[in-house]
Protein backbone atom coordinates (compact mmCIF):
# COMPACT_ATOMS: atom_id res chain seq x y z
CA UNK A 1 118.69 85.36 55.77
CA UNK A 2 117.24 86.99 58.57
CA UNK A 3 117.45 91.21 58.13
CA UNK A 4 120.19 92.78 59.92
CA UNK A 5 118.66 96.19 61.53
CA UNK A 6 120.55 99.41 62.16
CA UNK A 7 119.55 99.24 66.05
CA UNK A 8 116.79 97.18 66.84
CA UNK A 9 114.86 97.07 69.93
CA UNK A 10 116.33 94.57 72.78
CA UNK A 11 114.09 93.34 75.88
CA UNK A 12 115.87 92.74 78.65
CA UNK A 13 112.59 90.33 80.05
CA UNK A 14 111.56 92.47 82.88
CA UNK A 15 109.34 94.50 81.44
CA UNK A 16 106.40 93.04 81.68
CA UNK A 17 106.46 92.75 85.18
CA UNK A 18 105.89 96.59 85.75
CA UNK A 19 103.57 96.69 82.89
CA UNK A 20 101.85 93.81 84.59
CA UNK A 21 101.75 95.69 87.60
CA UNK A 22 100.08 98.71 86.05
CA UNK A 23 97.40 96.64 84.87
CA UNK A 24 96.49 94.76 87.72
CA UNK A 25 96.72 98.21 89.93
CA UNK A 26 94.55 100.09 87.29
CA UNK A 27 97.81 102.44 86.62
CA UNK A 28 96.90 102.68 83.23
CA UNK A 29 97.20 106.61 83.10
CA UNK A 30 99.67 109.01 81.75
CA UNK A 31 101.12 108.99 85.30
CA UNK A 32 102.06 106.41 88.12
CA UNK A 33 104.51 104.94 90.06
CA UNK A 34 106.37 103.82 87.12
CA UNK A 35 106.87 106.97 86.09
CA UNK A 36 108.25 107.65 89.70
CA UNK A 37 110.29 104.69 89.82
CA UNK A 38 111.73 104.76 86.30
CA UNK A 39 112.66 108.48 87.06
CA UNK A 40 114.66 107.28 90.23
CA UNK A 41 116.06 104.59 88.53
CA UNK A 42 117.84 107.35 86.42
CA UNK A 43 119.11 109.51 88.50
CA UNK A 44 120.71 106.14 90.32
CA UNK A 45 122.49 105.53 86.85
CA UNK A 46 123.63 109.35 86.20
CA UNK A 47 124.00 109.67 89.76
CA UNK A 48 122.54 113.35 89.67
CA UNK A 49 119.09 113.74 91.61
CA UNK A 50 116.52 115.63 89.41
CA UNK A 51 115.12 113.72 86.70
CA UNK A 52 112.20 114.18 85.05
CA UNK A 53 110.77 111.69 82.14
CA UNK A 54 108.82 112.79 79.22
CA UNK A 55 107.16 111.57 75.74
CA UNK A 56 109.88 112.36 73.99
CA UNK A 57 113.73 113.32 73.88
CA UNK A 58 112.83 116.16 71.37
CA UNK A 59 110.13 117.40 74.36
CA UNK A 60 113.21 117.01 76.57
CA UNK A 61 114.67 119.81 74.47
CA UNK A 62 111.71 121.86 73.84
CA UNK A 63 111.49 121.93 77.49
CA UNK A 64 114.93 122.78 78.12
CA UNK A 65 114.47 125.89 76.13
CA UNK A 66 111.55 126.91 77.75
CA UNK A 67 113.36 126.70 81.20
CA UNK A 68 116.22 128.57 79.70
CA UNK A 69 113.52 131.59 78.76
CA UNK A 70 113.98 131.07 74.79
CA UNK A 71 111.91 133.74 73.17
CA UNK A 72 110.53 134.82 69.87
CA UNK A 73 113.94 136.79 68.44
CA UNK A 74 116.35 135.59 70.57
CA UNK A 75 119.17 133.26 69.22
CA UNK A 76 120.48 129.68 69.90
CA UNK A 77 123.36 128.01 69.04
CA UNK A 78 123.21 124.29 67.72
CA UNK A 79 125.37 121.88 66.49
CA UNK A 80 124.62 121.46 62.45
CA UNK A 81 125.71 117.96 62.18
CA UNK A 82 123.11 116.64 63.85
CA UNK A 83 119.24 114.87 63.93
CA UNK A 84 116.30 117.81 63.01
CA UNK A 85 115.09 116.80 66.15
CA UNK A 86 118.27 119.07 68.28
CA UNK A 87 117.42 122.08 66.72
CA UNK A 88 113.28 121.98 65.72
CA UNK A 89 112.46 123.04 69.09
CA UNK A 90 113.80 126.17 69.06
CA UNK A 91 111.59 127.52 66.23
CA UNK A 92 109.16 125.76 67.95
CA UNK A 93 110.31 129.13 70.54
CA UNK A 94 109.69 131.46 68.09
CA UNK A 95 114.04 131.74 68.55
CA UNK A 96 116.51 131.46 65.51
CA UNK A 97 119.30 128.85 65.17
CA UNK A 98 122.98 129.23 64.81
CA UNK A 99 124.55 126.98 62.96
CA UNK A 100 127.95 125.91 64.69
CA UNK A 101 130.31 123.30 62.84
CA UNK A 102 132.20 120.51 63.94
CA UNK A 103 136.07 119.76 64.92
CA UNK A 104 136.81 116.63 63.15
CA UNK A 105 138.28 114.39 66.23
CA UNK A 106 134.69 113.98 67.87
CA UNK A 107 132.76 115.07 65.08
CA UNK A 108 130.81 117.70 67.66
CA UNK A 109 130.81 121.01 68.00
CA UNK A 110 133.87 122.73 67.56
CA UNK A 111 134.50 124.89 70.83
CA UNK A 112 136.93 127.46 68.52
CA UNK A 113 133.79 127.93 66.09
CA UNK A 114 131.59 128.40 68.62
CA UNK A 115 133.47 131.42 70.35
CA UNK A 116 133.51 132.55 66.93
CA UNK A 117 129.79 132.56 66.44
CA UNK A 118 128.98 134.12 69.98
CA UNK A 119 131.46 137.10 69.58
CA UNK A 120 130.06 137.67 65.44
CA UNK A 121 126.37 137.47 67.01
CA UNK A 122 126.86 140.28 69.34
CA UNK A 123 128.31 142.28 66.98
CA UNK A 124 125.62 141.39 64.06
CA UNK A 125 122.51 141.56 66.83
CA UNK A 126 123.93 143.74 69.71
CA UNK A 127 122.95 140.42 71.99
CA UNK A 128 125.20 137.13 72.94
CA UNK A 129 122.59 133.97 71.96
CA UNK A 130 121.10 132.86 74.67
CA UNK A 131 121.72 129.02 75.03
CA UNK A 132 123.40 126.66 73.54
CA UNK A 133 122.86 123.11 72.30
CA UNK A 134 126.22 120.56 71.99
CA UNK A 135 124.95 117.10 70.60
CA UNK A 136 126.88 113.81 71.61
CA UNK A 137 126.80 112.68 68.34
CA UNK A 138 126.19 108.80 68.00
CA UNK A 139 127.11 108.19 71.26
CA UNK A 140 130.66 110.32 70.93
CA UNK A 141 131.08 112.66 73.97
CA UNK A 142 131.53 116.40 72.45
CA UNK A 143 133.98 118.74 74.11
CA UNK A 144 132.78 119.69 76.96
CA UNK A 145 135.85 120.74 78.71
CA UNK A 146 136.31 123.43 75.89
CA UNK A 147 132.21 124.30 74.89
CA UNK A 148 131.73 125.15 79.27
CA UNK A 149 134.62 127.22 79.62
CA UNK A 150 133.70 129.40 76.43
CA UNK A 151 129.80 129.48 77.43
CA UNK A 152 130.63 130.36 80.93
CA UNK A 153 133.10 133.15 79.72
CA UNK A 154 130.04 134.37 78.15
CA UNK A 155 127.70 133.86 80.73
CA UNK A 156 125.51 131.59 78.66
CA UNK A 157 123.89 128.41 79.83
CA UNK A 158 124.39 124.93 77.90
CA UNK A 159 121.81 122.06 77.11
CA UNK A 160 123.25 119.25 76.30
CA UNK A 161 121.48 116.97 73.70
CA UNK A 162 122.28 113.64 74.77
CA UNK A 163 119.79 111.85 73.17
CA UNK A 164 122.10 109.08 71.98
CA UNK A 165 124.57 109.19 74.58
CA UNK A 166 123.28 107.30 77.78
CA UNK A 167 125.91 105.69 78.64
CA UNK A 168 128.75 107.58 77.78
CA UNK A 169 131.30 109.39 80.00
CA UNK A 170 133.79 112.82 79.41
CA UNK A 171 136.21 113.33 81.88
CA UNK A 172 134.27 110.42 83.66
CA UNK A 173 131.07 112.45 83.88
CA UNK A 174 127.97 111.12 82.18
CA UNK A 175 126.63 112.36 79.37
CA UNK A 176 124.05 114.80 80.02
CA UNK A 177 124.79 116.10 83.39
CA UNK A 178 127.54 118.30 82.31
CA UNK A 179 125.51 121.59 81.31
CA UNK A 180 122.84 123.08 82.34
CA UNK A 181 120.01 120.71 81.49
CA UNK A 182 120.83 117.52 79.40
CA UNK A 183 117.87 115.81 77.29
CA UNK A 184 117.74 111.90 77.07
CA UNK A 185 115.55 109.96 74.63
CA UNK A 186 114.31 106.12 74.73
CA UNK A 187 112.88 106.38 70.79
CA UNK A 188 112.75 102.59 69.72
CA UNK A 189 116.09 102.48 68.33
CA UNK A 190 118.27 103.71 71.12
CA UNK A 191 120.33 102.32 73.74
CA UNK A 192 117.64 101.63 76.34
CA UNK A 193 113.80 102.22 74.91
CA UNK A 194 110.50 103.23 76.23
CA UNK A 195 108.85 102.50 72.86
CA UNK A 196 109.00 106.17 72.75
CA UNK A 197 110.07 108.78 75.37
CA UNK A 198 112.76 110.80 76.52
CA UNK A 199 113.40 112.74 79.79
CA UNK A 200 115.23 115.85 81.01
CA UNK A 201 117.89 116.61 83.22
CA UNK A 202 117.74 119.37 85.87
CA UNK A 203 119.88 121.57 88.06
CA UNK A 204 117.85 121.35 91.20
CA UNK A 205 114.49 120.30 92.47
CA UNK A 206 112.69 123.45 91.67
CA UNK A 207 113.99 123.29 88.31
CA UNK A 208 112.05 119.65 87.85
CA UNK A 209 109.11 120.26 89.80
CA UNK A 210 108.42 123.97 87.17
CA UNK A 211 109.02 120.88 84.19
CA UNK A 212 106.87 118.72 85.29
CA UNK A 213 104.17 121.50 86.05
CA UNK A 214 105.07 122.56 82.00
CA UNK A 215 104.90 119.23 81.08
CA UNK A 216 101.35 118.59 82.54
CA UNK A 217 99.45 121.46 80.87
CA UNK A 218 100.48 123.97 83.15
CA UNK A 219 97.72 123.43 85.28
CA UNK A 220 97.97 125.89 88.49
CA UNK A 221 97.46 124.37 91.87
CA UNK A 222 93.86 125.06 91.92
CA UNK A 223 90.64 122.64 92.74
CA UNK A 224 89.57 123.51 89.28
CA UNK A 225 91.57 124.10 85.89
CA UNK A 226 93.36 127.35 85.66
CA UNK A 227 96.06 128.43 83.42
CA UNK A 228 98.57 131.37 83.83
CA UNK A 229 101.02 130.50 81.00
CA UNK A 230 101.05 128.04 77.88
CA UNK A 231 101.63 124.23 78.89
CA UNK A 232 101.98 121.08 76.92
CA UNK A 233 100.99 117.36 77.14
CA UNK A 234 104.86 116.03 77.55
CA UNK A 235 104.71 113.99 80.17
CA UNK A 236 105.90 109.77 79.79
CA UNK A 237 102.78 107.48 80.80
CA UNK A 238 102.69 105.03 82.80
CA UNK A 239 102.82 102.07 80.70
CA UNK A 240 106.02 103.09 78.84
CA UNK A 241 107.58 103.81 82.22
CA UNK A 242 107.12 100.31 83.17
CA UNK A 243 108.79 99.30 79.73
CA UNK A 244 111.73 101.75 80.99
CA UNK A 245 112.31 100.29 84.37
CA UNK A 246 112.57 96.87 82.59
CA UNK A 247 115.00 98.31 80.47
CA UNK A 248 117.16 100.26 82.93
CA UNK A 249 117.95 96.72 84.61
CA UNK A 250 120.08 95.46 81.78
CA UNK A 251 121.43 99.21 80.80
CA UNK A 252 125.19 98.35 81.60
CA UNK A 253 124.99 95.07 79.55
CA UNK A 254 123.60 97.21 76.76
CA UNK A 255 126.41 99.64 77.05
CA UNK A 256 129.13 96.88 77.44
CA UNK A 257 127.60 94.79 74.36
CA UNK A 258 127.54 98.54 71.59
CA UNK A 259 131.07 98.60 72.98
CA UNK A 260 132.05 95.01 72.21
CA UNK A 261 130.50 95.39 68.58
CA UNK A 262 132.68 98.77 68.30
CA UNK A 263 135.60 96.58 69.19
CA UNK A 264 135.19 93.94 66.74
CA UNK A 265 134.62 96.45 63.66
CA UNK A 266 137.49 98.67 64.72
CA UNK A 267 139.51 95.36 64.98
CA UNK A 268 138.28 94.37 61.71
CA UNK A 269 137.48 97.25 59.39
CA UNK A 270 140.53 99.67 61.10
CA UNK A 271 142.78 97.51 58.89
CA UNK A 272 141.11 97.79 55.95
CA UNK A 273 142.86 100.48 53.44
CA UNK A 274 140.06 103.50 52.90
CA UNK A 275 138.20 103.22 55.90
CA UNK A 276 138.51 104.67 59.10
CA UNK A 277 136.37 103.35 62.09
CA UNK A 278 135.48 106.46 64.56
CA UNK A 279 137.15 105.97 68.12
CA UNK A 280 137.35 107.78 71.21
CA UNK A 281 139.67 110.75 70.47
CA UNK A 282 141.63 110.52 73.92
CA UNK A 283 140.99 108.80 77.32
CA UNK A 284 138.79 111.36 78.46
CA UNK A 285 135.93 110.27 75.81
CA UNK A 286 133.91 106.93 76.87
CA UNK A 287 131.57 106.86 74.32
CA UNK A 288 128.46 103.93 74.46
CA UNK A 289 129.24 103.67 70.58
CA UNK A 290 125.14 103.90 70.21
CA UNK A 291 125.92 103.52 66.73
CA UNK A 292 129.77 102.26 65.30
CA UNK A 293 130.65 104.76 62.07
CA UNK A 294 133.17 104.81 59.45
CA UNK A 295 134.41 106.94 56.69
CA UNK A 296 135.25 105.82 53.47
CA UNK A 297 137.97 107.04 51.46
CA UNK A 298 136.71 108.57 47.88
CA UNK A 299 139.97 106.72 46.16
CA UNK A 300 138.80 103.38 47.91
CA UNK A 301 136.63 102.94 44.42
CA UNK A 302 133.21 103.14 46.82
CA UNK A 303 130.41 105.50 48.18
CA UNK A 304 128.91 105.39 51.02
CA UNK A 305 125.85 105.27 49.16
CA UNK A 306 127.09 102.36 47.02
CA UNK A 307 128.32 100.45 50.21
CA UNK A 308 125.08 101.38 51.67
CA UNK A 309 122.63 99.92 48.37
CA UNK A 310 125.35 96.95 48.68
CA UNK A 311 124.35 95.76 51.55
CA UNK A 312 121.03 96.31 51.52
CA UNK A 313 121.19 93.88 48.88
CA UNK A 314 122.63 91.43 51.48
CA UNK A 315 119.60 92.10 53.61
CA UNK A 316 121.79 94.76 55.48
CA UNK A 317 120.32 97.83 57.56
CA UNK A 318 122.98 100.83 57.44
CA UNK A 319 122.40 104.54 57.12
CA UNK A 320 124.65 107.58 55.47
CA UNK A 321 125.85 110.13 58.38
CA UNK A 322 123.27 113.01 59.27
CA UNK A 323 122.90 115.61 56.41
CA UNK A 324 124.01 118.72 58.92
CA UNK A 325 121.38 121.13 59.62
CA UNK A 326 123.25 124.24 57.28
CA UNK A 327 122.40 122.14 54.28
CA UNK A 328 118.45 121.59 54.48
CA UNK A 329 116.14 123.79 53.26
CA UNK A 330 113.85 124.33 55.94
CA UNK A 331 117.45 125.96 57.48
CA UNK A 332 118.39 127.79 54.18
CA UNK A 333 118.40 131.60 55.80
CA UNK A 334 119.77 130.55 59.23
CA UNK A 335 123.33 131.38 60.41
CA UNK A 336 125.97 129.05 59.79
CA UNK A 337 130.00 129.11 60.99
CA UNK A 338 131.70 126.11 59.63
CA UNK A 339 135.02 124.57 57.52
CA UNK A 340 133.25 122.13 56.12
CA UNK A 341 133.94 119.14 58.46
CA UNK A 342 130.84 118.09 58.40
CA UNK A 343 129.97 118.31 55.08
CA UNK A 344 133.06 115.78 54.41
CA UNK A 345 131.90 113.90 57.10
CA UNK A 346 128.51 113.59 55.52
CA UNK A 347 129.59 112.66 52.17
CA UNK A 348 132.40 110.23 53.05
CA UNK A 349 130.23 108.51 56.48
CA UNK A 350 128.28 105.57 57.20
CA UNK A 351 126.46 104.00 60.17
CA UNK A 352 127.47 100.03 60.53
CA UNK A 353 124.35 97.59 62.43
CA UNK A 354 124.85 97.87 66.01
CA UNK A 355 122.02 97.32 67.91
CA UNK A 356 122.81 95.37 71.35
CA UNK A 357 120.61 92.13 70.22
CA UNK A 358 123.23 91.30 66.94
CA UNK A 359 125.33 88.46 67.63
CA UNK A 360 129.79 88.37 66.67
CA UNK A 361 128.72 86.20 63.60
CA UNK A 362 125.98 88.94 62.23
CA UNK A 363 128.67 91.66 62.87
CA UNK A 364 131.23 89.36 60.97
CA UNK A 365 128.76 88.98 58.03
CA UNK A 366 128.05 92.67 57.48
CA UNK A 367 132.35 92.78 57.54
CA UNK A 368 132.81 90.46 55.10
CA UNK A 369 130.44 91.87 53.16
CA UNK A 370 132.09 95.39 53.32
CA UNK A 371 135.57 94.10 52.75
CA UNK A 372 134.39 92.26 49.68
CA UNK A 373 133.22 95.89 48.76
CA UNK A 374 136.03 97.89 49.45
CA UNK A 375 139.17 96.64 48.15
């Protein structure tokens, strides 16, 4: 039978015409009206006004925390259960990341653990860390109510790593607009897809215009090349813009479609005795359900692992939960404040096939298949 994927890319149809339209204009170049138009086409969706589209969501970040002024020594504070990808960039800075743990109703970062970590830092350092990075973890809106309010009491500024969370709402506010700056990313496997890109959301126009001057080289406005500070090649080209714009036109169906699969594994699975299907915690969480997730119970008589090897046997894409950031080695020496959610929610989780392009009677195999499993 045909291979079930995790999240597998889904053309909407349109995209050809704007890569079409770069060809036959000779827009074949890391920038063009694509680029302009699939950056518009954004801020229409998140209804905020300064977007700015780059090569990757993990750029997005990087260039978050240059426009926050992250520095060799300085501190920030990430989210362990989470992709590398959140938290690379700031060694990338020369900075050092705090580990933060999460509260177990989103999975994200727990806003009581975070205070925690700001007011030990100041006492261990003699400085308050200066950012911080909540991640909407597979599509689940963190806290943002709760992580604002305690990085405003401490005058630090948030960026949001919504990299898997277009889509999704808190408090009906999109994902990503809610801090400071909020990174996107359109890697091959996420909601919408550029083939590979990401973008980054700003405060104001200045803010996007000294991004986009970063994220061309940092060429000064000069009639010959001249550089004043360190700049990188981030910018999205033209051609994966035009994929983009194709994609943005079908968006909401891709949203509505992840939310339909949630529905029909929480309808099926949420029965089942051992397993628990991750919702929305309360109505002010809209998540896009990127990716549907369970947890198995250890008495249930399976792993995730084993469940995992099962149905790969079936021809069945899943994935075990991130491994959070505390526990890799490259992260050994960094700080960490935690209870161990999400260690139990790495050793007990699994991500369930949920790409937009899977039809009810794929979904219902991959159940069946699991119930058979856990009994």
């Amino acid at each position: 039978m045909e291979r079930i994927l995790l999240s597998r890319v889904h053309l909407g149809g349109r995209e050809r015409e704007w890569i079409d339209k770069a060809f036959a204009e000779d827009w074949v170049l890391p920038l063009g009206p694509n680029v302009d138009e699939f950056e518009s086409m954004l801020s229409h969706y998140l209804g905020v006004p300064n977007v700015v589209a780059l090569s990757s969501g993990t750029a997005a970040i990087h260039l978050g925390l240059v426009m926050l002024d992250i520095n060799p020594g300085d501190e920030v504070i990430c989210q362990s259960f989470t992709f590398a990808a959140s938290c690379n960039p700031i060694c990338y800075q020369g900075a050092r990341p705090v580990f933060v743990d999460s509260e177990s109703h989103s999975w994200n970062m727990d806003p009581q653990l975070l205070e925690e970590a700001i007011i030990d830092r100041r006492k261990q350092t003699g400085r308050y860390p200066k950012a911080i990075i909540p991640v909407h973890l597979y599509g689940m809106p963190s806290d943002m109510s709760g992580i604002n309010a305690i990085a405003d009491r401490y005058g630090i500024p948030v960026l949001e790593d919504a990299a898997e969370a277009l889509g999704s709402e808190y408090q009906g506010h999109k994902c990503g607009t809610i801090g400071r700056y909020g990174a996107l990313s359109f890697n091959g496997n996420k909601i919408i897809t550029t083939s590979g890109g990401g973008a980054l959301i700003c405060p104001d126009a200045e803010s996007a215009v000294r991004v986009k001057f970063y994220a061309t080289q940092a060429r000064e406005n000069r009639p010959y090349y001249y550089h004043e500070t360190i700049g990188y090649n981030y910018r999205l080209s033209n051609i994966s813009a035009g994929i983009g714009c194709g994609q943005m036109t079908v968006l909401p169906d891709r949203v509505k479609r992840r939310r339909e699969i949630h529905d029909l594994y929480k309808r099926e699975l949420g029965i089942v005795p051992g397993i628990t299907v991750q919702d929305n915690p309360s109505s002010e969480y809209d998540s896009n359900f990127w990716l549907t997730t369970i947890l198995i119970d250890p008495a249930s008589g399976s792993t995730p692992d084993e469940l995992r090897m099962c149905l790969n046997r079936e021809n069945i894409e899943s994935r075990l939960l991130w491994r959070p950031m505390h526990l890799q080695p490259v992260f050994a020496d960094a700080p960490y404040y935690g209870t161990g959610v999400s260690d139990s929610l790495f050793e007990r989780g699994l991500c369930l096939p949920s790409g937009s392009s899977l039809t009810d009677e794929q979904i219902k195999r991959v159940i069946s298949i699991i119930k058979a499993q856990i009994k």
